[in-house]
N, C-alpha and C. Protein backbone atom coordinates (compact mmCIF):
# COMPACT_ATOMS: atom_id res chain seq x y z
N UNK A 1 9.95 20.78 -11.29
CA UNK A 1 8.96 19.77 -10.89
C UNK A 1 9.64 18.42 -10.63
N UNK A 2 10.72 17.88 -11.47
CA UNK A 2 11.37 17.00 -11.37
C UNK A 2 11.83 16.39 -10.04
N UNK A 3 12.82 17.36 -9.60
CA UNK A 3 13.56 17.59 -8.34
C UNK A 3 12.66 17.23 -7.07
N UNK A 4 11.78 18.21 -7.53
CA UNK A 4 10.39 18.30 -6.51
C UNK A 4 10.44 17.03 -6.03
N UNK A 5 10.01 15.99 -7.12
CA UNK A 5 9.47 14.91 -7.39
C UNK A 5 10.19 14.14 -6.21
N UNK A 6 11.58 14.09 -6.78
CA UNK A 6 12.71 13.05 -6.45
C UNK A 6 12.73 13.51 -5.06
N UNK A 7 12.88 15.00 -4.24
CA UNK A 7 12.94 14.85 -3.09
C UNK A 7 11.82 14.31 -2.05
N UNK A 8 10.67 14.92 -2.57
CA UNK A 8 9.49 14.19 -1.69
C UNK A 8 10.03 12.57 -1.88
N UNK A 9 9.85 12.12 -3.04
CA UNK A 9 10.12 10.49 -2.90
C UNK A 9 11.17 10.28 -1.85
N UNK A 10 12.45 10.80 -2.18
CA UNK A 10 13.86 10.72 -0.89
C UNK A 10 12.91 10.64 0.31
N UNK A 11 12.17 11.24 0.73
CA UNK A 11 12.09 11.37 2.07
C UNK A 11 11.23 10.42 2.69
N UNK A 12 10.38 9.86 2.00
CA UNK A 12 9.48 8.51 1.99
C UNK A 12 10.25 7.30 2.30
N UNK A 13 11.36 7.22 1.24
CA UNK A 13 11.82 6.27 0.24
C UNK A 13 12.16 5.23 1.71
N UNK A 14 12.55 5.56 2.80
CA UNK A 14 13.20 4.76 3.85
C UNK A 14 12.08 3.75 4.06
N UNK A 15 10.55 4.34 4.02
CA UNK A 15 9.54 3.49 4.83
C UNK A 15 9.12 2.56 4.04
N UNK A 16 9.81 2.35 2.27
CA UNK A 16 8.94 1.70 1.64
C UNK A 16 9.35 0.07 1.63
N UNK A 17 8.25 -0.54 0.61
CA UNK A 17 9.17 -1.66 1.00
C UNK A 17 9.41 -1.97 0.00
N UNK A 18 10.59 -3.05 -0.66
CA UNK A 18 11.24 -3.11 -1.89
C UNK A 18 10.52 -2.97 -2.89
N UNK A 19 9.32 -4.06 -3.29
CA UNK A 19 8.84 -3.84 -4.44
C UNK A 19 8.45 -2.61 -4.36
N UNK A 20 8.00 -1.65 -3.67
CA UNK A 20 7.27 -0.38 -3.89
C UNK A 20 8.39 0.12 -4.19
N UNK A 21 10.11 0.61 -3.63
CA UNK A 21 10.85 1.21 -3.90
C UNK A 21 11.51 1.07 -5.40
N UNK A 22 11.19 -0.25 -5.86
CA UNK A 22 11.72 -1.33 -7.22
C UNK A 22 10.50 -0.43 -8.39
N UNK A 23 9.45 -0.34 -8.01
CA UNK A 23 8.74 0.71 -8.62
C UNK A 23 8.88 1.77 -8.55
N UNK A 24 8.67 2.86 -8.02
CA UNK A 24 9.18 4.09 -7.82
C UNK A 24 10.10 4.41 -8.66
N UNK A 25 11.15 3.54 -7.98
CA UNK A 25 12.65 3.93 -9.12
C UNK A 25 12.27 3.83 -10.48
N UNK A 26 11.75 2.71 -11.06
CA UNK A 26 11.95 2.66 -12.30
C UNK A 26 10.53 3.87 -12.88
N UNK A 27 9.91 4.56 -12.32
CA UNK A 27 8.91 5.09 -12.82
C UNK A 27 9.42 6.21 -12.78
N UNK A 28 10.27 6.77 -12.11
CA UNK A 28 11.25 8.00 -11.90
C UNK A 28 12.46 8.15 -12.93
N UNK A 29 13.12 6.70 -12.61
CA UNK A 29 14.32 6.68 -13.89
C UNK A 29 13.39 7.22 -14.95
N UNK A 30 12.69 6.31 -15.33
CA UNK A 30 12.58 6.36 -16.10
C UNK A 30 11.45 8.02 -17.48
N UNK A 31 11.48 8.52 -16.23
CA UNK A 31 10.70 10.18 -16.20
C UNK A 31 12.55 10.99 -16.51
N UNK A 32 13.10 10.61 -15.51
CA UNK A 32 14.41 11.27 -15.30
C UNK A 32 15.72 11.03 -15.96
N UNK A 33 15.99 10.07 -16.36
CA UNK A 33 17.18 9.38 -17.43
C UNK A 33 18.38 9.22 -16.14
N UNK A 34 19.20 9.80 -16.54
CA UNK A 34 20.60 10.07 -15.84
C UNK A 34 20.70 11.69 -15.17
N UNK A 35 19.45 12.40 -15.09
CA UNK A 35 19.26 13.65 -14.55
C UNK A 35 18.75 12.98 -12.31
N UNK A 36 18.28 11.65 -13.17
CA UNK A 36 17.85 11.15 -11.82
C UNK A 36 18.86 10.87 -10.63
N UNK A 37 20.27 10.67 -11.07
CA UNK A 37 21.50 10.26 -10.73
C UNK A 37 22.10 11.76 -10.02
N UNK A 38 21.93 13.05 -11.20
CA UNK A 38 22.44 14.56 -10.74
C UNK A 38 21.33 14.63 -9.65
N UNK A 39 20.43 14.32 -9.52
CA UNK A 39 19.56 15.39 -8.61
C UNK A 39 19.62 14.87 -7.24
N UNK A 40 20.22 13.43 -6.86
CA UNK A 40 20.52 12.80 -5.72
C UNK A 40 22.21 13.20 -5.42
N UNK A 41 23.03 13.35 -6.38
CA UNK A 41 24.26 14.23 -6.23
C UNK A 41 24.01 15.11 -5.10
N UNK A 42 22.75 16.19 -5.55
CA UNK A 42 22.94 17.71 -5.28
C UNK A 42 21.95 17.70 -3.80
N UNK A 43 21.38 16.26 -3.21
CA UNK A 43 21.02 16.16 -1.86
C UNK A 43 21.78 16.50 -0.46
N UNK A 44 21.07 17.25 0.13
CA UNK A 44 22.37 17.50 1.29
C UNK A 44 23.05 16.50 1.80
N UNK A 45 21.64 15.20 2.53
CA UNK A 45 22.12 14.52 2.96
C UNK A 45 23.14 13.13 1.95
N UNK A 46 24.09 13.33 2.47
CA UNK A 46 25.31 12.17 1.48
C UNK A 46 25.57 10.85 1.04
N UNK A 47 24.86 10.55 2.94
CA UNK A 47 24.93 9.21 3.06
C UNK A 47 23.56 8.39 2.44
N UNK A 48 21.80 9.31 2.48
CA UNK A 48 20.81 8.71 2.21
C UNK A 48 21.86 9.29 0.60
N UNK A 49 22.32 9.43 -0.09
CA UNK A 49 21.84 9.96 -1.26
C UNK A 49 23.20 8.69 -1.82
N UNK A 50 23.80 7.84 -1.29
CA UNK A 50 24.73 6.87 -1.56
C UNK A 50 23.75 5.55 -1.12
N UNK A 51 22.93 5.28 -0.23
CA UNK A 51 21.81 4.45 0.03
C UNK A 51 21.50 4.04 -1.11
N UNK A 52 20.52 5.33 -2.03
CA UNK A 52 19.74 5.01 -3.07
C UNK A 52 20.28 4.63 -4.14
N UNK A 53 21.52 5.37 -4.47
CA UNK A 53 22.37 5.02 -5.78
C UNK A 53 22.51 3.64 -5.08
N UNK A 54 23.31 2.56 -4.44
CA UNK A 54 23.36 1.40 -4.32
C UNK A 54 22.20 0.35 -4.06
N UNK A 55 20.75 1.28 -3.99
CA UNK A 55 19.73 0.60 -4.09
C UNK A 55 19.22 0.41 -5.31
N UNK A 56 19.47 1.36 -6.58
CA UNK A 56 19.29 1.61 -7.49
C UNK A 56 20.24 0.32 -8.24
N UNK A 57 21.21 0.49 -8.56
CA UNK A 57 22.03 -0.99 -8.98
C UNK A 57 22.03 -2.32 -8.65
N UNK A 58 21.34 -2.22 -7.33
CA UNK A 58 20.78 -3.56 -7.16
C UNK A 58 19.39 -4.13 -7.75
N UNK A 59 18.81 -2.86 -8.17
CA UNK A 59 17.35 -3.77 -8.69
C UNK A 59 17.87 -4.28 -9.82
């Protein structure tokens, strides 16, 4: 269900706009711990999945 989660969000995640993405994340981290970090690893795409990790350290 997790995964689930995180990919539907991935695929959104481009249209949102910060504060919504500034939410999301932390409502996900925080569901997900550091599992949230593996499950964007194991995304095909490389480059959205390096996007989010550096969107992620910036909030």
């Amino acid at each position: 269900i997790m995964p689930e989660m995180v990919k539907q969000w991935h695929q959104s995640y481009k249209f949102a706009t910060r504060p919504a993405l500034k939410s999301v994340f932390n409502e996900i981290y925080d569901q997900l711990g550091e599992e949230f970090f593996h499950v964007f690893k194991n995304l095909s795409d490389e480059k959205s999945c390096r996007d989010v990790r550096r969107c992620i350290f910036e909030l």
